[in-house]
N, C-alpha and C. Protein backbone atom coordinates (compact mmCIF):
# COMPACT_ATOMS: atom_id res chain seq x y z
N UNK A 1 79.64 26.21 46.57
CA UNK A 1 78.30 26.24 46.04
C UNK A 1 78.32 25.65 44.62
N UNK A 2 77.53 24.49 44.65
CA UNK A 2 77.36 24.23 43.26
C UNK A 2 76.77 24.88 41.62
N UNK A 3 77.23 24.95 40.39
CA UNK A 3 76.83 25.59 39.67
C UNK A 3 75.92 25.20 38.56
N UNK A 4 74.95 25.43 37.92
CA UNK A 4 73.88 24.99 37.15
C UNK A 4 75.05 24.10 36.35
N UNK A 5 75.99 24.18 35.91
CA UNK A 5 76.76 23.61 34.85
C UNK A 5 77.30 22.53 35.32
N UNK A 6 77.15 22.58 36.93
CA UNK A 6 78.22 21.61 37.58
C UNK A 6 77.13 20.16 38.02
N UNK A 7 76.04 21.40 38.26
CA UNK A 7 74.69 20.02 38.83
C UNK A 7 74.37 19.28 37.36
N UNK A 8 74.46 20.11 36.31
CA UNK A 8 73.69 19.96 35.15
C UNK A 8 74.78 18.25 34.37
N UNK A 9 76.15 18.79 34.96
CA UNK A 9 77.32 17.64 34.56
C UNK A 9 77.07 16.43 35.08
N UNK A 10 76.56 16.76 36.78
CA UNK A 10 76.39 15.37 37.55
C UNK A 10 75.49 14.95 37.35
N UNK A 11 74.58 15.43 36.83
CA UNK A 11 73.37 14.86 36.61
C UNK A 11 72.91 13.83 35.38
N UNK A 12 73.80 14.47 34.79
CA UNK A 12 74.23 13.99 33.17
C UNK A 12 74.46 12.57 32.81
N UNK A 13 75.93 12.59 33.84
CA UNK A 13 76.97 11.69 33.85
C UNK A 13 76.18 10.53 34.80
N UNK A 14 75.22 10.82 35.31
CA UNK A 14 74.80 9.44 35.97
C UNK A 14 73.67 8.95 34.91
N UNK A 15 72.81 9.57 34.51
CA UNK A 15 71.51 9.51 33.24
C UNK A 15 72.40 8.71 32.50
N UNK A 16 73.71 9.00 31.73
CA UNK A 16 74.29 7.74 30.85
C UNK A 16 74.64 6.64 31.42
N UNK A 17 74.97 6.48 32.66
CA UNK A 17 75.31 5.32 33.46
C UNK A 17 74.05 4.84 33.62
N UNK A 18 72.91 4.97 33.64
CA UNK A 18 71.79 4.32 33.48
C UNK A 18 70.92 4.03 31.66
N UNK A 19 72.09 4.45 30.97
CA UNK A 19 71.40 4.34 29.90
C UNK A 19 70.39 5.41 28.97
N UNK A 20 70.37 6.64 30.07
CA UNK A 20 69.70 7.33 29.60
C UNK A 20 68.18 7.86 30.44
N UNK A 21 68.38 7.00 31.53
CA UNK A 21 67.13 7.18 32.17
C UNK A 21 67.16 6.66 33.65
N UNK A 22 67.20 7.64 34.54
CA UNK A 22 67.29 7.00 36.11
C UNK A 22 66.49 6.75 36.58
N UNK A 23 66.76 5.45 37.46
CA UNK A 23 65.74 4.83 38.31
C UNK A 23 64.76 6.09 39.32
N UNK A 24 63.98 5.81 39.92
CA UNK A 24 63.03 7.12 40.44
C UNK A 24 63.72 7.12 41.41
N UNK A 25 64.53 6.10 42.20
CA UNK A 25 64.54 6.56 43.41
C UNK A 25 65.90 7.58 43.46
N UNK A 26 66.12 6.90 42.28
CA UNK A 26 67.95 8.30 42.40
C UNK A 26 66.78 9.70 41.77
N UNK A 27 65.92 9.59 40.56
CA UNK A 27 65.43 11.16 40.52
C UNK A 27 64.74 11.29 42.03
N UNK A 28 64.24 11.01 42.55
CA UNK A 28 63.62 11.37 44.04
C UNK A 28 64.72 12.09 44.62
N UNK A 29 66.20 11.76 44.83
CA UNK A 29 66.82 12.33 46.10
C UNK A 29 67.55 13.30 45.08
N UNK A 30 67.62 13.02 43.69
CA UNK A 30 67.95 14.65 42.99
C UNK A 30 67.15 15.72 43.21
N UNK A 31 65.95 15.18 43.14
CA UNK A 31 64.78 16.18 43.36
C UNK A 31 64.85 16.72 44.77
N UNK A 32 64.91 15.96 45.88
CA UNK A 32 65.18 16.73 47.08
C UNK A 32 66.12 17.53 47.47
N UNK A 33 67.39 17.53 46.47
CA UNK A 33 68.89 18.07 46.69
C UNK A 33 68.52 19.34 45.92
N UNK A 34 68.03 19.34 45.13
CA UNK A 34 68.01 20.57 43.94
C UNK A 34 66.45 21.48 44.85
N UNK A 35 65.84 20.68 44.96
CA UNK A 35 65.00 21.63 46.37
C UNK A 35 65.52 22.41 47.01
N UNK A 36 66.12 21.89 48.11
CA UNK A 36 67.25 21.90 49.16
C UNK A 36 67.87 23.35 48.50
N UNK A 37 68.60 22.89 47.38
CA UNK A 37 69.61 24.43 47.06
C UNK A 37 68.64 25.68 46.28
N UNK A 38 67.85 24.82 46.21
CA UNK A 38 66.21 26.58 45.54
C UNK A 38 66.01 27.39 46.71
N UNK A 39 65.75 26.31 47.45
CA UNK A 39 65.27 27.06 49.08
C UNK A 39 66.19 27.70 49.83
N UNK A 40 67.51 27.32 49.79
CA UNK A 40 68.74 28.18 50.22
C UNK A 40 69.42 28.80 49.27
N UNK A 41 68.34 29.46 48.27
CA UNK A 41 68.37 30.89 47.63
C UNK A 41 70.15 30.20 46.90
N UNK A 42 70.79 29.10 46.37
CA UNK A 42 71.63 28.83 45.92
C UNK A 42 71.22 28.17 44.25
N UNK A 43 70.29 28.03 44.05
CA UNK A 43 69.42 27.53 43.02
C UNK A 43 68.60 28.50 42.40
N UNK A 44 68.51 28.87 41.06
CA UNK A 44 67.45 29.85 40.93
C UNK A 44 66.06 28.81 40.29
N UNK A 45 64.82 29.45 40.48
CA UNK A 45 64.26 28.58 40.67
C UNK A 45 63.70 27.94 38.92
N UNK A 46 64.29 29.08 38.09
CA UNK A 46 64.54 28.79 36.50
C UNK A 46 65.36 27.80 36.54
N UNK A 47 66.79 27.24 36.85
CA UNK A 47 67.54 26.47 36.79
C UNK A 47 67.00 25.51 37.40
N UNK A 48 66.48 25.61 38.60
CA UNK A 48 65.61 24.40 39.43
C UNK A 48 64.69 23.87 38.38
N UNK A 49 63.98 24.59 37.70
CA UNK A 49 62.93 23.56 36.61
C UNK A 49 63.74 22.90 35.90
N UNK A 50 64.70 23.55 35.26
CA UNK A 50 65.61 23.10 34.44
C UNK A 50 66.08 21.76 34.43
N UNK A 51 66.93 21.42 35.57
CA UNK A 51 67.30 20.50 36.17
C UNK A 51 66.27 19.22 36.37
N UNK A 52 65.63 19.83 36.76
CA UNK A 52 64.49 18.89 37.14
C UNK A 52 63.41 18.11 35.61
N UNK A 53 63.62 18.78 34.56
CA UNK A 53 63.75 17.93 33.52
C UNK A 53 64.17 16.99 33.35
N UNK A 54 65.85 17.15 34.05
CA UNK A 54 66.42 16.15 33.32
C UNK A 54 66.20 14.50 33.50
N UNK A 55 65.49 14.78 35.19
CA UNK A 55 65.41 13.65 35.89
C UNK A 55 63.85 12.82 35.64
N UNK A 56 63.38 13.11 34.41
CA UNK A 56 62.55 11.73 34.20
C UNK A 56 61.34 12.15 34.85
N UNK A 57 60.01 11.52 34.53
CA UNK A 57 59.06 11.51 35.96
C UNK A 57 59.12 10.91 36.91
N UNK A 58 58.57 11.31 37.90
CA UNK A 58 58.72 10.70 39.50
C UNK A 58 56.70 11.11 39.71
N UNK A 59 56.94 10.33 40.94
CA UNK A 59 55.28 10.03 41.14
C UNK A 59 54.98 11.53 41.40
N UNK A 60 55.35 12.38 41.69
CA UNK A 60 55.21 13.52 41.78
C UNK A 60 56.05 14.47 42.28
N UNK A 61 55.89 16.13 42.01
CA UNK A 61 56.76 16.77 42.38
C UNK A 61 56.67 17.73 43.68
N UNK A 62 57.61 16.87 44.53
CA UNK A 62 56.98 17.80 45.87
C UNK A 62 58.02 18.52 46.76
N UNK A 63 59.01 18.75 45.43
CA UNK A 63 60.25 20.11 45.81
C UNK A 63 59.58 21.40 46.27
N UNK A 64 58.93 21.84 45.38
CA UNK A 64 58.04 23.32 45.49
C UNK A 64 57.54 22.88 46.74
N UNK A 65 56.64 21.95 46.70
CA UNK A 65 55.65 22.68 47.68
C UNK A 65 56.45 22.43 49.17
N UNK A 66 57.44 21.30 49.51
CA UNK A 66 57.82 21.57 50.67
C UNK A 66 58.57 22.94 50.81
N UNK A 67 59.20 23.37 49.83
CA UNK A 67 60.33 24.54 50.25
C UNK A 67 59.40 25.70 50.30
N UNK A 68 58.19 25.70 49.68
CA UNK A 68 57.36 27.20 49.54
C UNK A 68 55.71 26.62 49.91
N UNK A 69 55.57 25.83 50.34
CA UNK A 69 53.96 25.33 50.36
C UNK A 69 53.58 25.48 49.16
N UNK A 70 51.74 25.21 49.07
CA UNK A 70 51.43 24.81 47.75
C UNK A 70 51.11 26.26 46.94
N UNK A 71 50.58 27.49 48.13
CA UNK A 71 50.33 28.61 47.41
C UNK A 71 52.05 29.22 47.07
N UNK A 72 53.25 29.08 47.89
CA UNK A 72 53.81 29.95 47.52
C UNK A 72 54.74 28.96 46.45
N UNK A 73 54.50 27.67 46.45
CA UNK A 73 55.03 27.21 45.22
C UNK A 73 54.22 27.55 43.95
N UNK A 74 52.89 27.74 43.69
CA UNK A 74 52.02 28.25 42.47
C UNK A 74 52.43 29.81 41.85
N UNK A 75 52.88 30.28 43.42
CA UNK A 75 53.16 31.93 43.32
C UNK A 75 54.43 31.83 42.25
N UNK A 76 55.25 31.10 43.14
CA UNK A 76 56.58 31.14 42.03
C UNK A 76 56.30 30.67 41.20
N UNK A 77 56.26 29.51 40.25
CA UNK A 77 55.85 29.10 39.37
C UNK A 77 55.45 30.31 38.86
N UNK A 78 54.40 31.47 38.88
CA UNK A 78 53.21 31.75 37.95
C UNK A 78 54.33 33.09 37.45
N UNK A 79 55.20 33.42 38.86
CA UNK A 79 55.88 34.89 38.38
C UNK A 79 57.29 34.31 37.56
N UNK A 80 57.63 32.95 37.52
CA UNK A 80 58.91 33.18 36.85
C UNK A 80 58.46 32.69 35.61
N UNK A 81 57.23 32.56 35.45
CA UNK A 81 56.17 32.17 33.83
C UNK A 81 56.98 30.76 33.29
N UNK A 82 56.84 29.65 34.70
CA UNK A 82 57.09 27.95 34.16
C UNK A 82 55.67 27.41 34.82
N UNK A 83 55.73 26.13 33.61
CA UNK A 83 54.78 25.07 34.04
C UNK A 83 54.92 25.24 35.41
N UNK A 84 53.49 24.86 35.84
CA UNK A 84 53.22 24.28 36.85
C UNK A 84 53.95 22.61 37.36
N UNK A 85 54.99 23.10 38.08
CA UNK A 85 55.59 21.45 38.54
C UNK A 85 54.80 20.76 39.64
N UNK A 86 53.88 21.93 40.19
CA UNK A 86 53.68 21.40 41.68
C UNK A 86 52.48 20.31 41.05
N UNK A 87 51.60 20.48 40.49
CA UNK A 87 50.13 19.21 40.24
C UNK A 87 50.34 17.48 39.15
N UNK A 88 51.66 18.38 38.37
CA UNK A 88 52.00 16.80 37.02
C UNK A 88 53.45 16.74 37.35
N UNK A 89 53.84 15.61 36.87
CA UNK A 89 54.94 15.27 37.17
C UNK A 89 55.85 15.86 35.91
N UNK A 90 57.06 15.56 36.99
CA UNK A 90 58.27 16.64 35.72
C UNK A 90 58.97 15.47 34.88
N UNK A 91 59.68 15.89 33.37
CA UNK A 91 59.59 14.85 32.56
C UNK A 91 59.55 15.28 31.11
């Protein structure tokens, strides 16, 4: 199981290989991987925002709502007291 420190490294280490800023389509399939491990309760979903900083905007964010739909992605969001990711893009 991967660890916030370990995703937070890989994530890192490719952002400088781009200069500082990844193309969308690599944040797109970060964004679906870091989904992926929220929803199998391996991600907390604090670290999931987290992460999901790092990766720039993308046309939108649609981790939440596939893994929890749109109410139970708002739900989370509202109880772990983060922005709303599900309506603006993350960034």
């Amino acid at each position: 199981m991967p660890t916030y420190g370990e995703l937070h490294e890989r994530i890192q280490s490719i952002v400088d290989v781009y200069g500082g800023k990844l193309p969308v389509e690599h944040a797109l399939i970060w964004e679906g991987y870091l989904s992926a491990l929220m929803e199998w309760q391996l991600l907390s979903v604090a670290d999931h925002a987290a992460l999901l900083a790092m990766l720039g905007p993308t046309p939108a964010s649609p981790g939440l709502m596939i893994s929890l739909g749109p109410e139970g992605a708002k739900d989370t969001m509202a109880r772990e007291g983060l922005t709303d990711l599900v309506s603006t893009p993350h960034g």
